[in-house]
N, C-alpha and C. Protein backbone atom coordinates (compact mmCIF):
# COMPACT_ATOMS: atom_id res chain seq x y z
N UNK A 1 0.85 -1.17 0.00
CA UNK A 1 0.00 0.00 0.00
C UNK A 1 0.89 1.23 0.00
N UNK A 2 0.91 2.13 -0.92
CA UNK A 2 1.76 3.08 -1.01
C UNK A 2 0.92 4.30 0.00
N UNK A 3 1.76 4.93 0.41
CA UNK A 3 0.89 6.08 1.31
C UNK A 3 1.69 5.69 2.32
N UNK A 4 1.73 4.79 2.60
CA UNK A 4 2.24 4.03 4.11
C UNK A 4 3.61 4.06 3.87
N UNK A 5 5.20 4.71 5.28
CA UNK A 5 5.95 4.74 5.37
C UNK A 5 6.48 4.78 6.34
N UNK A 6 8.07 4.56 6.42
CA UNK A 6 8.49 3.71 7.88
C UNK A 6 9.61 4.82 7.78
N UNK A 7 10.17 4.87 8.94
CA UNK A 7 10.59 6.27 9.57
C UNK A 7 12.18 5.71 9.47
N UNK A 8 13.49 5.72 8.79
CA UNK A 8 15.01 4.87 9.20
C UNK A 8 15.32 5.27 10.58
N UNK A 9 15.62 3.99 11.14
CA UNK A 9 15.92 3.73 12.57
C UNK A 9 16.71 5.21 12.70
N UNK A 10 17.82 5.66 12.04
CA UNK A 10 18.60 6.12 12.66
C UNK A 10 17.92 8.13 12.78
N UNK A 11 16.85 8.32 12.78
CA UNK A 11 15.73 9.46 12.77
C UNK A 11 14.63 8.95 13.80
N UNK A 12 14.80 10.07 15.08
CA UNK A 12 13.88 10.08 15.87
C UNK A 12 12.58 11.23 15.32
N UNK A 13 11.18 10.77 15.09
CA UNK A 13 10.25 11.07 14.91
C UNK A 13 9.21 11.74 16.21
N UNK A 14 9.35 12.90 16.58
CA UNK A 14 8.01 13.29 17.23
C UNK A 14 6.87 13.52 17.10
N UNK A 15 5.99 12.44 17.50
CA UNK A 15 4.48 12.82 17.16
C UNK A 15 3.75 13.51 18.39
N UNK A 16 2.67 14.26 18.54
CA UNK A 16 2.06 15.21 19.76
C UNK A 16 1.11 15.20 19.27
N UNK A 17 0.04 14.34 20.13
CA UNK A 17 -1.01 14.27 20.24
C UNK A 17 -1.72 15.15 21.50
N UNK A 18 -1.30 16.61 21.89
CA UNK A 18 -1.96 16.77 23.23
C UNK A 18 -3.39 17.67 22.73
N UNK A 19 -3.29 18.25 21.38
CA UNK A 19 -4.66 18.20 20.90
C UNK A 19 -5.59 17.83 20.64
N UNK A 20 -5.28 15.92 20.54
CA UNK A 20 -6.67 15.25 20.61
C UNK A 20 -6.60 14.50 21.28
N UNK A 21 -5.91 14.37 22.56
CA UNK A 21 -6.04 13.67 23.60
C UNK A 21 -5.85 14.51 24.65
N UNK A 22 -5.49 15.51 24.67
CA UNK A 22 -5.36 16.53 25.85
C UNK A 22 -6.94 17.13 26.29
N UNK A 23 -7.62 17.34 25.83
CA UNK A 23 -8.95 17.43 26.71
C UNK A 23 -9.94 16.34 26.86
N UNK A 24 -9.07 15.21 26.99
CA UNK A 24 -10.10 14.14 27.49
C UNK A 24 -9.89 14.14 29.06
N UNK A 25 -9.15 14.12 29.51
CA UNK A 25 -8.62 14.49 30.70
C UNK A 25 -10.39 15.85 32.02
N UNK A 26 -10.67 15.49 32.49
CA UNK A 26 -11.36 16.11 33.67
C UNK A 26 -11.01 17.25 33.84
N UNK A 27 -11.93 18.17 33.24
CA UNK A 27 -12.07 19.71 33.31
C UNK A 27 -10.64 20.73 32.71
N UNK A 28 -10.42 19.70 31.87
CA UNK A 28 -9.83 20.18 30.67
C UNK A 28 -10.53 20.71 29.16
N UNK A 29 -10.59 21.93 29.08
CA UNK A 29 -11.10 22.23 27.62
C UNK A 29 -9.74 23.56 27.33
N UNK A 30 -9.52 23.85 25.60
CA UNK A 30 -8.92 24.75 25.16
C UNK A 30 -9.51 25.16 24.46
N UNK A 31 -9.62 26.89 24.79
CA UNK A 31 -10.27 27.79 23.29
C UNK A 31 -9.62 27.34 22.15
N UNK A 32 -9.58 27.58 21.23
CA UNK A 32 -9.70 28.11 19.98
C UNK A 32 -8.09 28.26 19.60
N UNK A 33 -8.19 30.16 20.34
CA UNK A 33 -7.04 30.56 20.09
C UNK A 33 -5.57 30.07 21.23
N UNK A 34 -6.46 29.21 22.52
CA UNK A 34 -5.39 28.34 23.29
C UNK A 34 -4.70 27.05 22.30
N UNK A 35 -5.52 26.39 21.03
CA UNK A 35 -5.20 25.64 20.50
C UNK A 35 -4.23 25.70 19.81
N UNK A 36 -4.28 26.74 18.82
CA UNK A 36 -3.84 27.76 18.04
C UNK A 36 -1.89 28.18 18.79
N UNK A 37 -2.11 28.85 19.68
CA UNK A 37 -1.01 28.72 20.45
C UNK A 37 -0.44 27.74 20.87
N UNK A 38 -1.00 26.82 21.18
CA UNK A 38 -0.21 25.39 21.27
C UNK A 38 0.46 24.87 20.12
N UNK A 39 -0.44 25.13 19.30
CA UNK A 39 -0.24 24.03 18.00
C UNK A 39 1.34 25.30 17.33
N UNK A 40 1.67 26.32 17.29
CA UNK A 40 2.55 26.81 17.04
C UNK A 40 4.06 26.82 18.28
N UNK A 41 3.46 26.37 18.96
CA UNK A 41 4.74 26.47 20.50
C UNK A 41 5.64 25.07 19.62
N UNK A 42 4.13 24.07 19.28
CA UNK A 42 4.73 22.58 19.41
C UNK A 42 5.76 22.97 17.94
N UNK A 43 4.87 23.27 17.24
CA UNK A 43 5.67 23.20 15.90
C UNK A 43 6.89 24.30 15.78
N UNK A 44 6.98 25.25 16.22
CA UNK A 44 8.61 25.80 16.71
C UNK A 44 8.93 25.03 17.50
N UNK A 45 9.15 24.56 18.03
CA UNK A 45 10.20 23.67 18.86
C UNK A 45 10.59 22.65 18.15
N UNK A 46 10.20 22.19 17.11
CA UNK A 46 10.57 21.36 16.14
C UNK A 46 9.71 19.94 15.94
N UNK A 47 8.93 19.94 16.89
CA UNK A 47 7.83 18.32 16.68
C UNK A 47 8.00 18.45 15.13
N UNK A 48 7.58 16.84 15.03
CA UNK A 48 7.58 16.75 13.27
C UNK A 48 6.02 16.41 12.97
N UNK A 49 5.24 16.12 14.12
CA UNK A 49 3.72 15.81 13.46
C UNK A 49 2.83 16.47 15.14
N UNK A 50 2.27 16.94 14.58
CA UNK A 50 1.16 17.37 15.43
C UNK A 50 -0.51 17.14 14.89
N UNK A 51 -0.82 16.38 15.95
CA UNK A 51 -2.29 15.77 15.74
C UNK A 51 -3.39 17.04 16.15
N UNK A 52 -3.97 17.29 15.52
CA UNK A 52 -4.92 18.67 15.49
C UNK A 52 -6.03 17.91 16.33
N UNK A 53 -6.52 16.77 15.58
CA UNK A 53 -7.70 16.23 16.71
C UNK A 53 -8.68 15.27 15.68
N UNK A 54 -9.84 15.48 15.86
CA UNK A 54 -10.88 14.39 14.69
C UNK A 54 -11.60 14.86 14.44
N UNK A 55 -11.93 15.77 12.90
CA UNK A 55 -12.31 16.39 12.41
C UNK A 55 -14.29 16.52 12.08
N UNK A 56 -14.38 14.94 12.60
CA UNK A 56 -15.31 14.41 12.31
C UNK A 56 -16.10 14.89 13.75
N UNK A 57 -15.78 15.11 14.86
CA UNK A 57 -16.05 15.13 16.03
C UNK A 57 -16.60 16.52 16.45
N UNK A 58 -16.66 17.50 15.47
CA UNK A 58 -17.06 18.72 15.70
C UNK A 58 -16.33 19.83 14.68
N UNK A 59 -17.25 21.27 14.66
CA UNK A 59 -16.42 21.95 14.06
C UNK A 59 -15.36 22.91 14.70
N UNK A 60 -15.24 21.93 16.03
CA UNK A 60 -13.66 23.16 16.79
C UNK A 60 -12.69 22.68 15.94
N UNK A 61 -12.34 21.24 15.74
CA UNK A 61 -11.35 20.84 14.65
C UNK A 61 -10.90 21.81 13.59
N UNK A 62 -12.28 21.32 12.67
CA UNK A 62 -12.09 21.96 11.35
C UNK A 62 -11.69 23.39 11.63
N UNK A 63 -12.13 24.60 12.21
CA UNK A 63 -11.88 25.43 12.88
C UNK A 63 -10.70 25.88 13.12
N UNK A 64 -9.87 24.81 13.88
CA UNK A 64 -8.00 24.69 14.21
C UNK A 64 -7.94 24.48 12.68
N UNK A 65 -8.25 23.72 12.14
CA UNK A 65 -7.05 23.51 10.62
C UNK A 65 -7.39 24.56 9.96
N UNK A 66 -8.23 24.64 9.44
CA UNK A 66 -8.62 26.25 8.73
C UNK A 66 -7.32 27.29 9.26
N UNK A 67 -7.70 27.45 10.63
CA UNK A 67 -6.64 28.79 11.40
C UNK A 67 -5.43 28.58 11.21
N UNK A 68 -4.99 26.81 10.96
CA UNK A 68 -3.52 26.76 10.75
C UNK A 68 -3.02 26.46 9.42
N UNK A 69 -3.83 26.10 8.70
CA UNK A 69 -3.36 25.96 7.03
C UNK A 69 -2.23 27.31 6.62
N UNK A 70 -1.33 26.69 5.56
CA UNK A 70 -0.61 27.79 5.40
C UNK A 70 0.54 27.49 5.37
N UNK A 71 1.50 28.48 4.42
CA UNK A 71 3.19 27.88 4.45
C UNK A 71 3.58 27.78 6.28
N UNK A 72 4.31 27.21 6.61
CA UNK A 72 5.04 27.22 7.45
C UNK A 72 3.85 25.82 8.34
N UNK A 73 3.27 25.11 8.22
CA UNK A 73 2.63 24.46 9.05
C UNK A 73 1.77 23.42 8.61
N UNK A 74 1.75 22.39 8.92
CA UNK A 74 1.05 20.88 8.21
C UNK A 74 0.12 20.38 8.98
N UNK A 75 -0.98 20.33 8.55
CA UNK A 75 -1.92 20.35 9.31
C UNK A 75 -2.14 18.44 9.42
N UNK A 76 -2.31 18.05 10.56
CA UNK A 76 -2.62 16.75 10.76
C UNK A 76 -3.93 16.11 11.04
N UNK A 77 -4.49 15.49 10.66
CA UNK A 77 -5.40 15.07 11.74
C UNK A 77 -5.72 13.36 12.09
N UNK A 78 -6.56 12.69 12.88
CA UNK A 78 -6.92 11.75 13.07
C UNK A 78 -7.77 11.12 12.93
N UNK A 79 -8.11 10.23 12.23
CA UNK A 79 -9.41 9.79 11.26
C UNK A 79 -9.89 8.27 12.05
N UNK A 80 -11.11 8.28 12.39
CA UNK A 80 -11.63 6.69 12.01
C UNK A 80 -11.52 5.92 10.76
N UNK A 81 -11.52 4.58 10.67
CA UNK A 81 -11.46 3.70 9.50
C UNK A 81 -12.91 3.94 8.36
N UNK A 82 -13.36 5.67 8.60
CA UNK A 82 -14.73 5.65 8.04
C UNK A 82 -14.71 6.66 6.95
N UNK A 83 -15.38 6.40 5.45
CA UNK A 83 -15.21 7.36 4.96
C UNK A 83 -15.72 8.78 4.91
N UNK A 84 -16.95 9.22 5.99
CA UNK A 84 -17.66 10.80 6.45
C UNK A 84 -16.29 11.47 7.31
N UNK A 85 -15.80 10.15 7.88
CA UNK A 85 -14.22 11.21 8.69
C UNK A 85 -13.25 11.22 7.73
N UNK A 86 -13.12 10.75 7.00
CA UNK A 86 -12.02 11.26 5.91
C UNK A 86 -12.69 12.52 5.02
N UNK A 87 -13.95 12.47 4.35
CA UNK A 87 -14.34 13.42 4.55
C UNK A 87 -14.47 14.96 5.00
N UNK A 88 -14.07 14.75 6.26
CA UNK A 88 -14.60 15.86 7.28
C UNK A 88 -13.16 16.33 7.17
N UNK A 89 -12.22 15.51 6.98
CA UNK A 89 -10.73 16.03 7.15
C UNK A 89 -10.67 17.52 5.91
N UNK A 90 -11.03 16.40 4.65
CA UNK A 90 -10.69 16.96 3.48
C UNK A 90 -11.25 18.58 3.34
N UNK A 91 -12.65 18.26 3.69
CA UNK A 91 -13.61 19.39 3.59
C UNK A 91 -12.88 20.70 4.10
N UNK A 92 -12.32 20.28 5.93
CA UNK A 92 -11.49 21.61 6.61
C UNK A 92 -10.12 21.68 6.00
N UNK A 93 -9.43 20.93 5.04
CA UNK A 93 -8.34 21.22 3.76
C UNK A 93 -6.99 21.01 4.84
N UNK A 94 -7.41 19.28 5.74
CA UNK A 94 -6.20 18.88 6.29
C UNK A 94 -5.41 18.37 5.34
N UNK A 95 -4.00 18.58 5.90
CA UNK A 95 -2.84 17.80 4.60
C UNK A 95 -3.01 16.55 4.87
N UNK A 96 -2.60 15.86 5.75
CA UNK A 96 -2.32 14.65 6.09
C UNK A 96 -3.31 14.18 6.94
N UNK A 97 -3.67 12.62 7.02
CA UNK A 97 -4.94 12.01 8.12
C UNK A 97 -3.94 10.94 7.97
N UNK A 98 -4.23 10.66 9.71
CA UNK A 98 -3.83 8.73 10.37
C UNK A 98 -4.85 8.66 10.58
N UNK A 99 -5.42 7.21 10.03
CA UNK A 99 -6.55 6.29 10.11
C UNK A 99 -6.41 5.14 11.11
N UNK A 100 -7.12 4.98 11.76
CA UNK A 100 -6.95 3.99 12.85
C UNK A 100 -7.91 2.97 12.43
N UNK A 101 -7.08 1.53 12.85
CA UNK A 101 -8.35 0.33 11.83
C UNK A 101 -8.36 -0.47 13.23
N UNK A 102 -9.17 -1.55 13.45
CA UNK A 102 -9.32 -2.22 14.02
C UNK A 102 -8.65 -3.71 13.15
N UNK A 103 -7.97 -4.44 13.91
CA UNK A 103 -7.81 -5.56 13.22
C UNK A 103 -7.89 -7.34 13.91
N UNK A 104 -8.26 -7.09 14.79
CA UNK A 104 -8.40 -8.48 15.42
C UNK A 104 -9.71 -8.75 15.22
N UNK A 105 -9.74 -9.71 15.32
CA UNK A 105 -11.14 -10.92 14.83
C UNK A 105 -12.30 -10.22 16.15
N UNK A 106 -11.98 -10.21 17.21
CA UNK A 106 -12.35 -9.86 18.11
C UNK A 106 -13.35 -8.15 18.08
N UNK A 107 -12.61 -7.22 17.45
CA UNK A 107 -13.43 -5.99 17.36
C UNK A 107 -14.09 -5.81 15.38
N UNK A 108 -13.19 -6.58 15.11
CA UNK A 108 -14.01 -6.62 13.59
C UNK A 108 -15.34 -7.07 13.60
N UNK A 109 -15.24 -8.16 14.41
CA UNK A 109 -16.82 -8.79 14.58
C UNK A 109 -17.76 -7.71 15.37
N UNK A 110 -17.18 -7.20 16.44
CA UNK A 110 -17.74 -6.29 17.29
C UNK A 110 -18.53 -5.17 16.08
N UNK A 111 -17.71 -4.77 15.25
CA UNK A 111 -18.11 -4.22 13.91
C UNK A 111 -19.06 -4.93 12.36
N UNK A 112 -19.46 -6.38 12.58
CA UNK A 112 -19.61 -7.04 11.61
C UNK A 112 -19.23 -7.00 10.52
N UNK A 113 -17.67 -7.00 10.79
CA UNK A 113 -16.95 -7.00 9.29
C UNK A 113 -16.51 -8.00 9.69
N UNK A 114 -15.51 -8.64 8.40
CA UNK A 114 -14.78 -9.80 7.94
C UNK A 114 -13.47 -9.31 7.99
N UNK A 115 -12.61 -9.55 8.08
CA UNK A 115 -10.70 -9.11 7.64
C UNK A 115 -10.76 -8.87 6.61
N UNK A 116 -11.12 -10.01 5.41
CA UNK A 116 -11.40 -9.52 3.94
C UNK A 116 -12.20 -8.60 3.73
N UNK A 117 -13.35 -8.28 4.38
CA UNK A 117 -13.93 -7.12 4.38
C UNK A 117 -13.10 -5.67 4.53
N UNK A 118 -12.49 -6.03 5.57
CA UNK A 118 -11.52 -4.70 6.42
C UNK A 118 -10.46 -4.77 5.16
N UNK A 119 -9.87 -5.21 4.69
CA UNK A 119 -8.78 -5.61 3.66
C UNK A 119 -9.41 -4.38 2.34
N UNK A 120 -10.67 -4.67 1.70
CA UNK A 120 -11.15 -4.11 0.66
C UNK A 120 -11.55 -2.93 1.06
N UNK A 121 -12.22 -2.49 2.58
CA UNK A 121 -12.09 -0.90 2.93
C UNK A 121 -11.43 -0.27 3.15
N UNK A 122 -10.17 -0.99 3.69
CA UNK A 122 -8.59 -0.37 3.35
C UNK A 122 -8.37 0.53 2.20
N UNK A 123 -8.90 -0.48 1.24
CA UNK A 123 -8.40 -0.19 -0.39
C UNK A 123 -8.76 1.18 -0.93
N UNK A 124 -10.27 1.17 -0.22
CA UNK A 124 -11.63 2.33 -0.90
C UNK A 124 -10.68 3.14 -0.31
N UNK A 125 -10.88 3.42 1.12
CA UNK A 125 -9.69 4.66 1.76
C UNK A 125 -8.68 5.35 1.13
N UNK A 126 -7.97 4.21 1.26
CA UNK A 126 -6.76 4.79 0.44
C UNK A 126 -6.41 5.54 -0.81
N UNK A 127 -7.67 4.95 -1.48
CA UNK A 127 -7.66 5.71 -2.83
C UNK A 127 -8.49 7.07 -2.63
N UNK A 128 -9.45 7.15 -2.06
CA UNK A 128 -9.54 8.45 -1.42
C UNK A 128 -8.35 9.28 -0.74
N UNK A 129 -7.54 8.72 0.03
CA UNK A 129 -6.38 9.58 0.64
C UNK A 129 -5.50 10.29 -0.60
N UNK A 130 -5.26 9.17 -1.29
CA UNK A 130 -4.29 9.74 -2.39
C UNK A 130 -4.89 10.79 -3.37
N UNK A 131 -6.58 10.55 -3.35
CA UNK A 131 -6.48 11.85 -4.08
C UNK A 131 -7.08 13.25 -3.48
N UNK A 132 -6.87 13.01 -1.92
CA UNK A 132 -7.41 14.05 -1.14
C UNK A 132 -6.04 14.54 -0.22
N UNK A 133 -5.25 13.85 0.08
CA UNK A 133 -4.30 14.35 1.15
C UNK A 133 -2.78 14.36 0.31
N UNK A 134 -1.69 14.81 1.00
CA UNK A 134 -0.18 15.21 0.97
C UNK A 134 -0.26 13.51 1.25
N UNK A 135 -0.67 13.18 2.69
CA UNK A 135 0.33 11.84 3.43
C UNK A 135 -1.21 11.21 3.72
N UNK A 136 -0.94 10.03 3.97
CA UNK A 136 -1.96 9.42 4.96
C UNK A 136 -0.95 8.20 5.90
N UNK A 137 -1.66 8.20 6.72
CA UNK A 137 -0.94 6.91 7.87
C UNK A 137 -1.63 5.70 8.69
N UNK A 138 -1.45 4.44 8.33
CA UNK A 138 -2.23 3.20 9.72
C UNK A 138 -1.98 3.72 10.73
N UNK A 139 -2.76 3.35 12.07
CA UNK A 139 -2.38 2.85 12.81
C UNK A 139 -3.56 2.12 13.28
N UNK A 140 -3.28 0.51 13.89
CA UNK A 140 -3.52 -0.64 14.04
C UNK A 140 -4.03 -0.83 15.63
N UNK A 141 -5.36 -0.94 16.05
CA UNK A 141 -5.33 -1.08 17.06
C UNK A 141 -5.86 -2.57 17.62
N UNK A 142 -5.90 -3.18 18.60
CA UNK A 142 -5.74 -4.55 18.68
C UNK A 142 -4.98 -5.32 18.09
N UNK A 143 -4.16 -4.89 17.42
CA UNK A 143 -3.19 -5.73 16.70
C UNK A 143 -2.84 -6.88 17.85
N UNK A 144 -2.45 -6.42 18.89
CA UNK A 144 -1.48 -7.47 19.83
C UNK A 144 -2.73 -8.80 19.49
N UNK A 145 -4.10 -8.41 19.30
CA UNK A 145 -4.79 -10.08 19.63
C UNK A 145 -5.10 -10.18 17.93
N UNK A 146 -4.70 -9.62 17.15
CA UNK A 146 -4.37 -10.58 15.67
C UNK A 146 -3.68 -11.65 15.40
N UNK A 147 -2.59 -11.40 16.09
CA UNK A 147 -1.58 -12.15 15.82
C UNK A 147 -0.14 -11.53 14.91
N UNK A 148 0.79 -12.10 14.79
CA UNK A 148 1.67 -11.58 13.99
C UNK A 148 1.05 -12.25 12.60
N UNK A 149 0.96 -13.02 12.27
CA UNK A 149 0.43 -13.33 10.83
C UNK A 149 -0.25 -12.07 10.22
N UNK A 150 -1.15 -12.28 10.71
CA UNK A 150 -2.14 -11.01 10.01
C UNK A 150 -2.10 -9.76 10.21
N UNK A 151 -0.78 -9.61 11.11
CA UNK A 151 -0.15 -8.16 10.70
C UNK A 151 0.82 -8.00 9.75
N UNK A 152 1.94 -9.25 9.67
CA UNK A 152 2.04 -8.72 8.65
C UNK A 152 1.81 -9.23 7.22
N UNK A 153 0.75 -9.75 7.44
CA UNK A 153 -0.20 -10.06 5.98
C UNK A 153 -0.71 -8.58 5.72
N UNK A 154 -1.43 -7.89 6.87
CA UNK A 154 -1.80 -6.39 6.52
C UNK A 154 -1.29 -5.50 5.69
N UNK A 155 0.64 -5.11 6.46
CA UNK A 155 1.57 -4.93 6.05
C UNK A 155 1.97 -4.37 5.06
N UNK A 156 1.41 -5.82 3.99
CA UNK A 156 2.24 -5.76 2.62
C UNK A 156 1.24 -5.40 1.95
């Protein structure tokens, strides 16, 4: 799957997620323009990816990417395995989306999909990413109860 890329060992990668995991936290919320200021502290200091949040989840998101689009800044965000949140990315004119999939037998079913199912919505995605985003990115959750097989059957 092209889109998908691996970082050489010898390059440490910072990712910062405290935008879409930082107000889950108990009587934590950030304006707007608190976001805004964050999201520029992180990115002068040199982070290489900053997660804006899930675009799909409201329009404070879209909101942040709008405010941060623009030379000097790459807007990220975090997508479900669904295509209205890839969507929602595109619409607020994010560069890049990580898609999070489910892959163990265990929450696929929870979902009434098949692997081969999950395998061919992979596919639809992706071809949406490529002709909507800069980057797109997996990430795999339950993997640990897939197994290694069918990760890296995924993989390739």
């Amino acid at each position: 799957m092209s889109g998908f890329t691996s970082t050489p060992a010898s390059r440490i990668t910072l990712i910062d997620s405290s935008l879409r995991d930082g107000e889950q936290a108990p009587g934590i919320a950030f304006s707007l323009e608190d976001k805004i200021s964050l999201a520029h502290a992180l990115n002068d200091s040199g982070v290489d990816e900053i997660e804006l949040g899930i675009p799909s989840a409201g329009n404070s998101v879209a909101s942040l990417v709008r405010a941060l689009n623009g030379p000097g800044f790459t807007t990220l965000v975090f997508c479900r395995a669904r295509m209205e949140d890839l969507r929602a990315a595109s619409d607020c004119g994010a560069d890049r989306v990580h898609i999070s999939f489910p892959l163990s037998d265990r929450l696929l079913g929870a979902l009434n999909m098949s692997y081969f199912a999950l395998v061919k919505h992979v596919s639809q995605l992706g071809e949406y990413c490529r002709e909507h985003f800069d980057f797109f990115s997996a990430g795999l959750f339950d993997a640990s109860r897939a197994g290694n097989a069918r990760c890296l059957d995924f993989a390739v």
